[in-house]
PDB file of N, CA and C in Angstrom:
ATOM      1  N   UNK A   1       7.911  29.917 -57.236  1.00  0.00           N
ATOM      2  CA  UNK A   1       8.175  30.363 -55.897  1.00  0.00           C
ATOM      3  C   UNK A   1       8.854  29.219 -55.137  1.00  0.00           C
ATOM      4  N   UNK A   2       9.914  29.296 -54.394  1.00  0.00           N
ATOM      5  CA  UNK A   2      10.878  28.640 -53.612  1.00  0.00           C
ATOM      6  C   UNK A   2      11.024  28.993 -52.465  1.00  0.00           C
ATOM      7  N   UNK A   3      10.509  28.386 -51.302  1.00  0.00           N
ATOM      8  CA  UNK A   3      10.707  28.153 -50.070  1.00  0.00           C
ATOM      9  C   UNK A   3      11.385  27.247 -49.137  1.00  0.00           C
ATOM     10  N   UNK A   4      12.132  27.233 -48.052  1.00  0.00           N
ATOM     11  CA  UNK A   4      12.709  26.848 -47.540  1.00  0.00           C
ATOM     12  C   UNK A   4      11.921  26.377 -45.905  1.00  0.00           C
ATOM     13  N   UNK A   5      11.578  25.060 -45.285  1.00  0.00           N
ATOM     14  CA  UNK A   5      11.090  25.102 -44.463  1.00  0.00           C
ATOM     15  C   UNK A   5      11.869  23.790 -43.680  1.00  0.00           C
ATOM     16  N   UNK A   6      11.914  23.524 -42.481  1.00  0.00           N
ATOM     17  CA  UNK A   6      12.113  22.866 -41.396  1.00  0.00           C
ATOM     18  C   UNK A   6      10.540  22.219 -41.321  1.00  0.00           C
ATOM     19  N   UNK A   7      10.457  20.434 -42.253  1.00  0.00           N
ATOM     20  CA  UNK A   7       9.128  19.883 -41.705  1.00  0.00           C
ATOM     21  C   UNK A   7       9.398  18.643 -40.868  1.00  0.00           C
ATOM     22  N   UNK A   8       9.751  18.466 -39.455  1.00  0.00           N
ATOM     23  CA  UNK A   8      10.463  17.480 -39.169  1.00  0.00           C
ATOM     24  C   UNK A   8       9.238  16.142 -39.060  1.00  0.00           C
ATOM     25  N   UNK A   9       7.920  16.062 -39.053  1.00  0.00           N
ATOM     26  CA  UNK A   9       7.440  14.711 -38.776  1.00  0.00           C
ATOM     27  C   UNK A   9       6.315  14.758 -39.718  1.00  0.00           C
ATOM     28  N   UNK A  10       5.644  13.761 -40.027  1.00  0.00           N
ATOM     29  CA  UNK A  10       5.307  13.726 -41.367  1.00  0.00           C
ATOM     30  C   UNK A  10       3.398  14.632 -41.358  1.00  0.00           C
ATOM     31  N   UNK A  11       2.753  14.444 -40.252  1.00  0.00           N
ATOM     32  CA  UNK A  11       2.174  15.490 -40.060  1.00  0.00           C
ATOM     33  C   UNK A  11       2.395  16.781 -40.536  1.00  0.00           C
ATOM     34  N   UNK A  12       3.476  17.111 -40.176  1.00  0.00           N
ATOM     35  CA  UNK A  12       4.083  18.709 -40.622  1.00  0.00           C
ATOM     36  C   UNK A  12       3.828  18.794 -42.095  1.00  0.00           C
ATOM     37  N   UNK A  13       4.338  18.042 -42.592  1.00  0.00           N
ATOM     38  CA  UNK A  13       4.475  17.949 -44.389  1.00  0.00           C
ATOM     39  C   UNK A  13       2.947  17.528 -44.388  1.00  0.00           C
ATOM     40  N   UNK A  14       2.628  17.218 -44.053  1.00  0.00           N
ATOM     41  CA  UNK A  14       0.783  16.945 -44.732  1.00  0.00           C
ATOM     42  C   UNK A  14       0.496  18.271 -44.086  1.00  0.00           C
ATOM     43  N   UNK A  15       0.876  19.224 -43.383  1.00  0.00           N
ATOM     44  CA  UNK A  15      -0.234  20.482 -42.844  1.00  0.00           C
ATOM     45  C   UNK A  15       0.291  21.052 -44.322  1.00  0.00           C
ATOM     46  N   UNK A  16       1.444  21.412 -44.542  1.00  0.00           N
ATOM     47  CA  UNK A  16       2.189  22.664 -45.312  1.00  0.00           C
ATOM     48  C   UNK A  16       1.813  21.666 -46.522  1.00  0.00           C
ATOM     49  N   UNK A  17       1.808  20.897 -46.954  1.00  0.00           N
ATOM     50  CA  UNK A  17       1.209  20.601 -48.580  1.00  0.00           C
ATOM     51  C   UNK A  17      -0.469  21.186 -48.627  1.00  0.00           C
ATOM     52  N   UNK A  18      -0.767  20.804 -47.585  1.00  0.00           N
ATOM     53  CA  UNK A  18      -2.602  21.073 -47.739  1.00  0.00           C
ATOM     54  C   UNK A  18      -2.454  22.638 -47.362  1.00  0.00           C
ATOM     55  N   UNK A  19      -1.971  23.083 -47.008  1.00  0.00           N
ATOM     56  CA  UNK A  19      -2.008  24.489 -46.863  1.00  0.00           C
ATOM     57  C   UNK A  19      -1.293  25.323 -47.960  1.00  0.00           C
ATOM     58  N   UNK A  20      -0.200  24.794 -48.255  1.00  0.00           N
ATOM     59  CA  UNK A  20       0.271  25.396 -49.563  1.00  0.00           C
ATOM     60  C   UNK A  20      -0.885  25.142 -51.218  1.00  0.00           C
ATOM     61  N   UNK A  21      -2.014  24.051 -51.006  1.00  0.00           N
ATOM     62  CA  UNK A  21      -2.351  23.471 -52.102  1.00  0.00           C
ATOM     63  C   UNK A  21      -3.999  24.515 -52.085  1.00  0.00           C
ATOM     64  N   UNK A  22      -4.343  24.546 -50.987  1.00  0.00           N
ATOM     65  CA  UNK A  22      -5.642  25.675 -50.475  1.00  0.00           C
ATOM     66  C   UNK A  22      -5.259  26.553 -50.993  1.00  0.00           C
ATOM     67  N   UNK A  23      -3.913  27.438 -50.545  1.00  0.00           N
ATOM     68  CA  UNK A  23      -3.681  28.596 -50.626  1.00  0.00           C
ATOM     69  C   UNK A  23      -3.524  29.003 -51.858  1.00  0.00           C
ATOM     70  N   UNK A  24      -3.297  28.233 -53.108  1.00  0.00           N
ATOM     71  CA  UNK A  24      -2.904  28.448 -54.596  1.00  0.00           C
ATOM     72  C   UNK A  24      -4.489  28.616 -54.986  1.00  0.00           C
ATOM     73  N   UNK A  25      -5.626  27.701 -54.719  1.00  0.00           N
ATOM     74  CA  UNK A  25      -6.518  27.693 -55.058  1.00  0.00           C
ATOM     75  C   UNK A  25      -7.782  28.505 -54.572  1.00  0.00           C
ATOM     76  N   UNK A  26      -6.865  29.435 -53.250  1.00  0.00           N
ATOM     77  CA  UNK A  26      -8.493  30.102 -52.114  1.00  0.00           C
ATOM     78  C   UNK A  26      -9.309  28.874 -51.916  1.00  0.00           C
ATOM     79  N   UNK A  27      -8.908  27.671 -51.320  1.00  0.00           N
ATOM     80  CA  UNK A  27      -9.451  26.786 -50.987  1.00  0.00           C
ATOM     81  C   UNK A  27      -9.767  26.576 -49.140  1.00  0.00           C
ATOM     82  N   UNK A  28     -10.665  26.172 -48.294  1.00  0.00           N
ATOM     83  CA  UNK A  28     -10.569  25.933 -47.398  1.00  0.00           C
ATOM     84  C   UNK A  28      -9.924  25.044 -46.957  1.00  0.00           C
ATOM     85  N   UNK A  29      -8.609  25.383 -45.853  1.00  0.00           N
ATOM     86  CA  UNK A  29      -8.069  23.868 -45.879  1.00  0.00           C
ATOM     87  C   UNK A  29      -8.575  22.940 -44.782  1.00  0.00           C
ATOM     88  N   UNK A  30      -9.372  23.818 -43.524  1.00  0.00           N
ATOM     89  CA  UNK A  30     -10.556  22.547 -42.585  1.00  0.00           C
ATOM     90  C   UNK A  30     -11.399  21.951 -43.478  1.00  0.00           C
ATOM     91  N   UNK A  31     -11.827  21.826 -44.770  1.00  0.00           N
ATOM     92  CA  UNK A  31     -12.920  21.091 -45.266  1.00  0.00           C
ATOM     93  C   UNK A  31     -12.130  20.628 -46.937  1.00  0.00           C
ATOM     94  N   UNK A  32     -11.187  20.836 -47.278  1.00  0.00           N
ATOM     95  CA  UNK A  32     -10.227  20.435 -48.008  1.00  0.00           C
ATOM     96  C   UNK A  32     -10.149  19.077 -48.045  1.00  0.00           C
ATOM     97  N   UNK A  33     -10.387  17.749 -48.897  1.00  0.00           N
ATOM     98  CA  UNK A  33     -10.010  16.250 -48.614  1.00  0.00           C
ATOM     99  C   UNK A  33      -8.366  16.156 -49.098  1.00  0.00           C
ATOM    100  N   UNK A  34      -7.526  15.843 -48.862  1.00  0.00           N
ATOM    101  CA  UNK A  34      -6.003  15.656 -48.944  1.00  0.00           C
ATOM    102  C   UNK A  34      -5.827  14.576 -49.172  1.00  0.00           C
ATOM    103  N   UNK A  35      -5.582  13.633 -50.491  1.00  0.00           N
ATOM    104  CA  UNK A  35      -5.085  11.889 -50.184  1.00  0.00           C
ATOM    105  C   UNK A  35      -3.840  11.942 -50.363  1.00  0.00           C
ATOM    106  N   UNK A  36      -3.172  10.728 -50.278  1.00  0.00           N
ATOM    107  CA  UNK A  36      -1.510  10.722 -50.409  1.00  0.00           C
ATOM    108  C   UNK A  36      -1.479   9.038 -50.961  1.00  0.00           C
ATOM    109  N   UNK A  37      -0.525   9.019 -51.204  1.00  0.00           N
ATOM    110  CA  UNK A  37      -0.151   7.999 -51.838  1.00  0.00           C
ATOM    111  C   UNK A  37       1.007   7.753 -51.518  1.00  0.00           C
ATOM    112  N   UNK A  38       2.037   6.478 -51.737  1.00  0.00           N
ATOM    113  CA  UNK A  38       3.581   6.167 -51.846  1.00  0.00           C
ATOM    114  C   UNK A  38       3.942   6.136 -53.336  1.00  0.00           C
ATOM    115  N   UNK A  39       5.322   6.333 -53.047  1.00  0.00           N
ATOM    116  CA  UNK A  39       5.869   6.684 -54.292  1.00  0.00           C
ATOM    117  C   UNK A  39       7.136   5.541 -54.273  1.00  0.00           C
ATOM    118  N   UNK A  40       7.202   4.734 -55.142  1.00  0.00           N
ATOM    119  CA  UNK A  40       8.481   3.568 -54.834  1.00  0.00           C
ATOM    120  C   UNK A  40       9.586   4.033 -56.017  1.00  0.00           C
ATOM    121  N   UNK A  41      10.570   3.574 -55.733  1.00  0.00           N
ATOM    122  CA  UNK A  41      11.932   3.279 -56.801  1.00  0.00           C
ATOM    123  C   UNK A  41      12.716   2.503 -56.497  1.00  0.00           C
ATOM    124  N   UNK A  42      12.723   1.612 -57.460  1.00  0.00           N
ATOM    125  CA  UNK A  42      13.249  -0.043 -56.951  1.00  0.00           C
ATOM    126  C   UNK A  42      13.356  -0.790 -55.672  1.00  0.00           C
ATOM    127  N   UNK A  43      11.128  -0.292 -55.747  1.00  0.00           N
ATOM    128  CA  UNK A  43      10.804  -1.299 -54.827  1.00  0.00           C
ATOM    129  C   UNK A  43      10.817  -0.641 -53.030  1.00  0.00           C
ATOM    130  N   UNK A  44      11.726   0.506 -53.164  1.00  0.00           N
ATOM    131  CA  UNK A  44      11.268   1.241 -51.833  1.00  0.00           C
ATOM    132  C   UNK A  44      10.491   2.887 -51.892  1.00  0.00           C
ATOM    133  N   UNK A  45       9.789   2.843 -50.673  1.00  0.00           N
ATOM    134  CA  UNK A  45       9.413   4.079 -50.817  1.00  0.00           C
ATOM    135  C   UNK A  45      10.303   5.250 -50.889  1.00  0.00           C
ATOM    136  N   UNK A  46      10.436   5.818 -51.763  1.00  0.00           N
ATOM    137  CA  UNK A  46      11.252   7.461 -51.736  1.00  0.00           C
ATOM    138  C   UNK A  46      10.593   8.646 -51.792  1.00  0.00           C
ATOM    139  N   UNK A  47       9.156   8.490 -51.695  1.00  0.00           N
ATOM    140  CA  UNK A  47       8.863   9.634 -51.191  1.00  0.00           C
ATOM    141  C   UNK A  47       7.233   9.241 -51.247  1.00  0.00           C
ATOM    142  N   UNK A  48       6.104  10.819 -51.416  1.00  0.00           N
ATOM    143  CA  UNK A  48       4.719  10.537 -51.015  1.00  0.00           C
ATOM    144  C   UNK A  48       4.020  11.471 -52.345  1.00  0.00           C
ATOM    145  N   UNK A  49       2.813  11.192 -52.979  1.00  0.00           N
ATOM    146  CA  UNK A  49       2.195  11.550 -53.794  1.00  0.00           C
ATOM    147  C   UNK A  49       0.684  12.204 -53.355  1.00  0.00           C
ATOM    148  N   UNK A  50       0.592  13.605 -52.961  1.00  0.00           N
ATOM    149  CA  UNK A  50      -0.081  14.268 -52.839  1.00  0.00           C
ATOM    150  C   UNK A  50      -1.799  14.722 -53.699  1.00  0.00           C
ATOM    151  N   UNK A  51      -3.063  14.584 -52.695  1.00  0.00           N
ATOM    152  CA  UNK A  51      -3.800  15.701 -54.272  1.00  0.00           C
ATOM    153  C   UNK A  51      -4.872  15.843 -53.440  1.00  0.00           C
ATOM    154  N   UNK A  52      -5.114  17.332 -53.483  1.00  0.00           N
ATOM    155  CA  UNK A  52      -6.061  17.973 -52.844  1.00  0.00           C
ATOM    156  C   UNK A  52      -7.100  18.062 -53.555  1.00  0.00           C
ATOM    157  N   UNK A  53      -8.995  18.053 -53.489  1.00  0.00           N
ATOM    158  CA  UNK A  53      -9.684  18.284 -54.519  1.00  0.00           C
ATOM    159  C   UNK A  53     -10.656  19.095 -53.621  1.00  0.00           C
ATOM    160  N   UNK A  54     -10.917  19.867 -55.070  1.00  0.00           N
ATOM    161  CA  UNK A  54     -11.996  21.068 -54.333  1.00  0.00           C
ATOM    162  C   UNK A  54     -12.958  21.018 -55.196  1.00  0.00           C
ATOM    163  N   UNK A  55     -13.889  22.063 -55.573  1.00  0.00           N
ATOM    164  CA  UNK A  55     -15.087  22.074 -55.958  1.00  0.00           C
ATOM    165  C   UNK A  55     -14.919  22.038 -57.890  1.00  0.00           C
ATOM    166  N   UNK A  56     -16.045  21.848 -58.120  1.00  0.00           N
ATOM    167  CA  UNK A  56     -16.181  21.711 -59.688  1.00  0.00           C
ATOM    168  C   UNK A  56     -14.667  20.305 -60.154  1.00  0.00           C
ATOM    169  N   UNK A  57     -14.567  19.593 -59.519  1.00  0.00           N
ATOM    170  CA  UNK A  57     -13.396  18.376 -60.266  1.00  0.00           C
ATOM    171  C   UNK A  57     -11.922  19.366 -60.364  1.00  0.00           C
ATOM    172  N   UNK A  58     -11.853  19.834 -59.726  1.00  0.00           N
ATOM    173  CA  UNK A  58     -10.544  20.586 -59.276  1.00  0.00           C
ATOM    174  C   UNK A  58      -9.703  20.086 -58.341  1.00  0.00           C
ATOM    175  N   UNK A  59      -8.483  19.517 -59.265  1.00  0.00           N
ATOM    176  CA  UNK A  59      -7.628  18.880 -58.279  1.00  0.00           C
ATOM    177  C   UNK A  59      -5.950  19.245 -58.589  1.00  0.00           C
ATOM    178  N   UNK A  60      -5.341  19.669 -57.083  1.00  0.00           N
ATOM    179  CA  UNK A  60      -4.294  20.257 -57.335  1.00  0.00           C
ATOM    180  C   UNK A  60      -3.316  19.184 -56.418  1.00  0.00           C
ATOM    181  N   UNK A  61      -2.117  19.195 -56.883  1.00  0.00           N
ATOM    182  CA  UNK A  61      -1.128  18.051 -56.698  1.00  0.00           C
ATOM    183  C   UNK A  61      -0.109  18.198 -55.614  1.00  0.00           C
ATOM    184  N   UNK A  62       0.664  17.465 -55.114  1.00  0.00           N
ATOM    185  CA  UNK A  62       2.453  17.719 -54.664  1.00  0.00           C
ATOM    186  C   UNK A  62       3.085  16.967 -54.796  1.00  0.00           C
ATOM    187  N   UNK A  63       4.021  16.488 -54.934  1.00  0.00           N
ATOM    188  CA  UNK A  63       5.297  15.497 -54.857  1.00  0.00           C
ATOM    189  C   UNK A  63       6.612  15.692 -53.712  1.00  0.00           C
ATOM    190  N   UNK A  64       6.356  14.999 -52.476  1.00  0.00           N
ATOM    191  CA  UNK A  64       7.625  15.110 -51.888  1.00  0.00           C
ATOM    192  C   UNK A  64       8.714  13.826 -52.444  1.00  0.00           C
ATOM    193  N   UNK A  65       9.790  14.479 -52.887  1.00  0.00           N
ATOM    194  CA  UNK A  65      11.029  13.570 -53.246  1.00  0.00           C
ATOM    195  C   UNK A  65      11.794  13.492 -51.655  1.00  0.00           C
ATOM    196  N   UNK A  66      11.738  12.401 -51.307  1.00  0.00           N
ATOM    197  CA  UNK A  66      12.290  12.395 -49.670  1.00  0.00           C
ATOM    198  C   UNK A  66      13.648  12.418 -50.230  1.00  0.00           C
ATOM    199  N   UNK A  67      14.500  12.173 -50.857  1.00  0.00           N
ATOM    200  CA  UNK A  67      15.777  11.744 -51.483  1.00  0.00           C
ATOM    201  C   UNK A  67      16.281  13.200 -51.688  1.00  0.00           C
ATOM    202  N   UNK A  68      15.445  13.655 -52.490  1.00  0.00           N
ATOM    203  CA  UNK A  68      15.737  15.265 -52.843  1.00  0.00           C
ATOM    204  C   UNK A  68      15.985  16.241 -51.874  1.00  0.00           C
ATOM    205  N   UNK A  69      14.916  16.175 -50.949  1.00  0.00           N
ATOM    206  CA  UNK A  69      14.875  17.441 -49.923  1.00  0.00           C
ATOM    207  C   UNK A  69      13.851  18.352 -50.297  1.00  0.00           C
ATOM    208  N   UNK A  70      13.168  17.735 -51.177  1.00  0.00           N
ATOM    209  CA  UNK A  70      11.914  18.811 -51.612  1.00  0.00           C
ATOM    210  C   UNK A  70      10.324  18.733 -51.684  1.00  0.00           C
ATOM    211  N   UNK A  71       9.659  19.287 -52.225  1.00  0.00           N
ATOM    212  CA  UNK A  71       7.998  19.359 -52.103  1.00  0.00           C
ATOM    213  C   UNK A  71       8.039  20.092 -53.633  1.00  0.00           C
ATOM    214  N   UNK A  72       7.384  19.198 -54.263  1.00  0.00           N
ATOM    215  CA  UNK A  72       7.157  20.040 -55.725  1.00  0.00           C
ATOM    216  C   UNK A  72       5.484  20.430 -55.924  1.00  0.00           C
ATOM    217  N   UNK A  73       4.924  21.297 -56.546  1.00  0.00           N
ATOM    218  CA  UNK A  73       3.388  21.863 -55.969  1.00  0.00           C
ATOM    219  C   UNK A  73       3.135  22.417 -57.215  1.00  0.00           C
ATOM    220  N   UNK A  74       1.908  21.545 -58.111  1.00  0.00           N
ATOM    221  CA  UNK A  74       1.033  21.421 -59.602  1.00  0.00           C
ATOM    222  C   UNK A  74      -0.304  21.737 -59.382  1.00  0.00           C
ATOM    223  N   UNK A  75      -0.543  22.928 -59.981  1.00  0.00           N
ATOM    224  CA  UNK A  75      -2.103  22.686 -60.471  1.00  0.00           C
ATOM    225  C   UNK A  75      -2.492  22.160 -61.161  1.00  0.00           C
ATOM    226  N   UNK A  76      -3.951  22.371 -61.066  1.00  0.00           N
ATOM    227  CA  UNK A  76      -4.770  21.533 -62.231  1.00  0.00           C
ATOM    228  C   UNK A  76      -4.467  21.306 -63.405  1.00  0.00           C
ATOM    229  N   UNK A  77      -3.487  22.132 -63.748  1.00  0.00           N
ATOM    230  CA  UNK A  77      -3.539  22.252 -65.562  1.00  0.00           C
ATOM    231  C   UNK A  77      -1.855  21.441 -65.557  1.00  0.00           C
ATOM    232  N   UNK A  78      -1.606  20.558 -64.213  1.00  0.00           N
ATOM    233  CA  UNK A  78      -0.335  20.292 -64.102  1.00  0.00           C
ATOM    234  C   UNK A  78       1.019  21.281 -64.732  1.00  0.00           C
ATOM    235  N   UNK A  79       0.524  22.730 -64.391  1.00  0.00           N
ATOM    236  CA  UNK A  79       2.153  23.287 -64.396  1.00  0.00           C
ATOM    237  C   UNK A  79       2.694  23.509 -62.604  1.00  0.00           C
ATOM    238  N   UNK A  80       3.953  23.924 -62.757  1.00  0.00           N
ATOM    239  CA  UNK A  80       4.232  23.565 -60.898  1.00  0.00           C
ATOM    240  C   UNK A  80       4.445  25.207 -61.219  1.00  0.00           C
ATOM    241  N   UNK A  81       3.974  25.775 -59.944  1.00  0.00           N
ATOM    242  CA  UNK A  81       3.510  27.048 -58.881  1.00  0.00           C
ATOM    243  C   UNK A  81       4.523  27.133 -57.849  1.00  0.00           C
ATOM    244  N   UNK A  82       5.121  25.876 -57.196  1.00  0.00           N
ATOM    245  CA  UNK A  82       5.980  26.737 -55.927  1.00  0.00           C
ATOM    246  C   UNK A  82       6.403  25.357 -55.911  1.00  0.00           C
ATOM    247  N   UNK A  83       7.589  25.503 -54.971  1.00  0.00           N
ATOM    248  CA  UNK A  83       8.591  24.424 -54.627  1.00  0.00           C
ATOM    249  C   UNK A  83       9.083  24.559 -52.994  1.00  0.00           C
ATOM    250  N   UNK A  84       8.675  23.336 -52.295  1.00  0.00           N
ATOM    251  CA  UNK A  84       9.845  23.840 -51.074  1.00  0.00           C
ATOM    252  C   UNK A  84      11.054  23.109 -50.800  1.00  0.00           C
ATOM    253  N   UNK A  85      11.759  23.711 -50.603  1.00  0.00           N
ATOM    254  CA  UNK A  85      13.393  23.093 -50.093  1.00  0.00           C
ATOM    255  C   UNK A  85      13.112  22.777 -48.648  1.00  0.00           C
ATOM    256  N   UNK A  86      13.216  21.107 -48.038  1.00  0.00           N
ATOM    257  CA  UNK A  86      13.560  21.121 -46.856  1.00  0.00           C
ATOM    258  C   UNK A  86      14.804  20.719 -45.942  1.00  0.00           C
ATOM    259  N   UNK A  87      14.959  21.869 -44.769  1.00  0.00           N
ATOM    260  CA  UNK A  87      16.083  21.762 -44.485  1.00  0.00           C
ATOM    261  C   UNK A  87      16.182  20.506 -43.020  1.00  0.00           C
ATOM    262  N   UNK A  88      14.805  20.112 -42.920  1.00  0.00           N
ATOM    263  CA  UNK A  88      14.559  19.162 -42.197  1.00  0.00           C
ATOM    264  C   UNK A  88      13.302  18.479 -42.360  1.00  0.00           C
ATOM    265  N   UNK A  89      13.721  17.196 -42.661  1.00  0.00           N
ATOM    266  CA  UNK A  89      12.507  16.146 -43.268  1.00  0.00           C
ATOM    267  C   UNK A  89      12.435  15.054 -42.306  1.00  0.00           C
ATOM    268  N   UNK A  90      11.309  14.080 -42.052  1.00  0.00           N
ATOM    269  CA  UNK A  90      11.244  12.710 -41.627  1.00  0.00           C
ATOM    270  C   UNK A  90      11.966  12.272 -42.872  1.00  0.00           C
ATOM    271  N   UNK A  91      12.969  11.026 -42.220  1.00  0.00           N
ATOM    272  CA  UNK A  91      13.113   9.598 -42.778  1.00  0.00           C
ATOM    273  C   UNK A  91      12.951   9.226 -44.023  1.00  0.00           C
ATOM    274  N   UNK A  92      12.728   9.317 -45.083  1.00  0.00           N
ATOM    275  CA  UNK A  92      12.227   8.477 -45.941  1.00  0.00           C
ATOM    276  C   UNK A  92      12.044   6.628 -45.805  1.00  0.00           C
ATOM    277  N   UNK A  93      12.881   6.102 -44.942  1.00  0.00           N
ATOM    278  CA  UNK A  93      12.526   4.606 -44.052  1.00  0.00           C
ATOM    279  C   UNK A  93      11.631   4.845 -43.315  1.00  0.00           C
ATOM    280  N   UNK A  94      10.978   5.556 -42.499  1.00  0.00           N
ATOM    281  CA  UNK A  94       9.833   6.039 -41.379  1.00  0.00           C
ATOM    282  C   UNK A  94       8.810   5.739 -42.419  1.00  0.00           C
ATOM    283  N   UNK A  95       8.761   6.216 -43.737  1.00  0.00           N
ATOM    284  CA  UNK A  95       7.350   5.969 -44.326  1.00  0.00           C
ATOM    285  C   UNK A  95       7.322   4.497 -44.772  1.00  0.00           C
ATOM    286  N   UNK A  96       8.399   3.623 -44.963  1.00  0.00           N
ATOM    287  CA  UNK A  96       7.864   2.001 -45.076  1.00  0.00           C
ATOM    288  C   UNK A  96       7.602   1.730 -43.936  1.00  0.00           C
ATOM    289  N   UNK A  97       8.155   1.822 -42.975  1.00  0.00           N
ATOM    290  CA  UNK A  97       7.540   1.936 -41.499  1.00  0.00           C
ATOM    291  C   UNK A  97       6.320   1.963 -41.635  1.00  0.00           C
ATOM    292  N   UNK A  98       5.810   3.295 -41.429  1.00  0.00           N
ATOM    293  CA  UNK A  98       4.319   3.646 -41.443  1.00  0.00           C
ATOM    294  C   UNK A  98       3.276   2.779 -42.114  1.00  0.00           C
ATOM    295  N   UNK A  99       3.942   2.419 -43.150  1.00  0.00           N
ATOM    296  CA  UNK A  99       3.122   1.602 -44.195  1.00  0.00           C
ATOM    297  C   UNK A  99       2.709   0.125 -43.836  1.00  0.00           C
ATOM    298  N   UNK A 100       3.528  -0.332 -43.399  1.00  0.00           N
ATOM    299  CA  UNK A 100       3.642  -2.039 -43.074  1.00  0.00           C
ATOM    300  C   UNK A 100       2.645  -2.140 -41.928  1.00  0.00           C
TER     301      UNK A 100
END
């Protein structure tokens, strides 16, 4: 499944990953834990590493490629379920920002 969304600040992209990652699983996403991670390539951040965990050691994934324009979205058994195309992203420099 391929979607197209406008996520302009990085909030936005953490609602719609945790909501896209609930929604694959019938997960709650108010009581949902969400971590993220950075993702480097030679040394800068290019994007953020997603993973939602729910009950019984169930943990489902995302990958935003800031470079790409996309959100890639893995379950547990790591096959990918849905993809979004964005037609408006934060920065990929905003997240070394954030970081420092």
């Amino acid at each position: 499944m391929t979607t197209v969304a406008a996520l302009l600040t990085l909030e936005d992209l953490r609602r719609h990953v945790l909501h896209m990652l609930c929604k694959h699983d019938n997960l709650d996403a108010t009581v949902t834990p969400l971590y993220q991670g950075q993702i480097f390539r030679s040394g800068r951040v290019c994007g953020l590493f997603f993973q939602a965990q729910g009950p019984r050691r169930l943990r489902t994934y995302a990958l935003w490629a800031a470079e790409e324009h996309r959100i890639l979205f893995y379950d547990s058994t790591g096959m990918r379920f849905a993809e979004t195309r964005l037609s408006d992203a934060p920065e990929a420099p905003a997240l070394s920002a954030r970081a420092a």
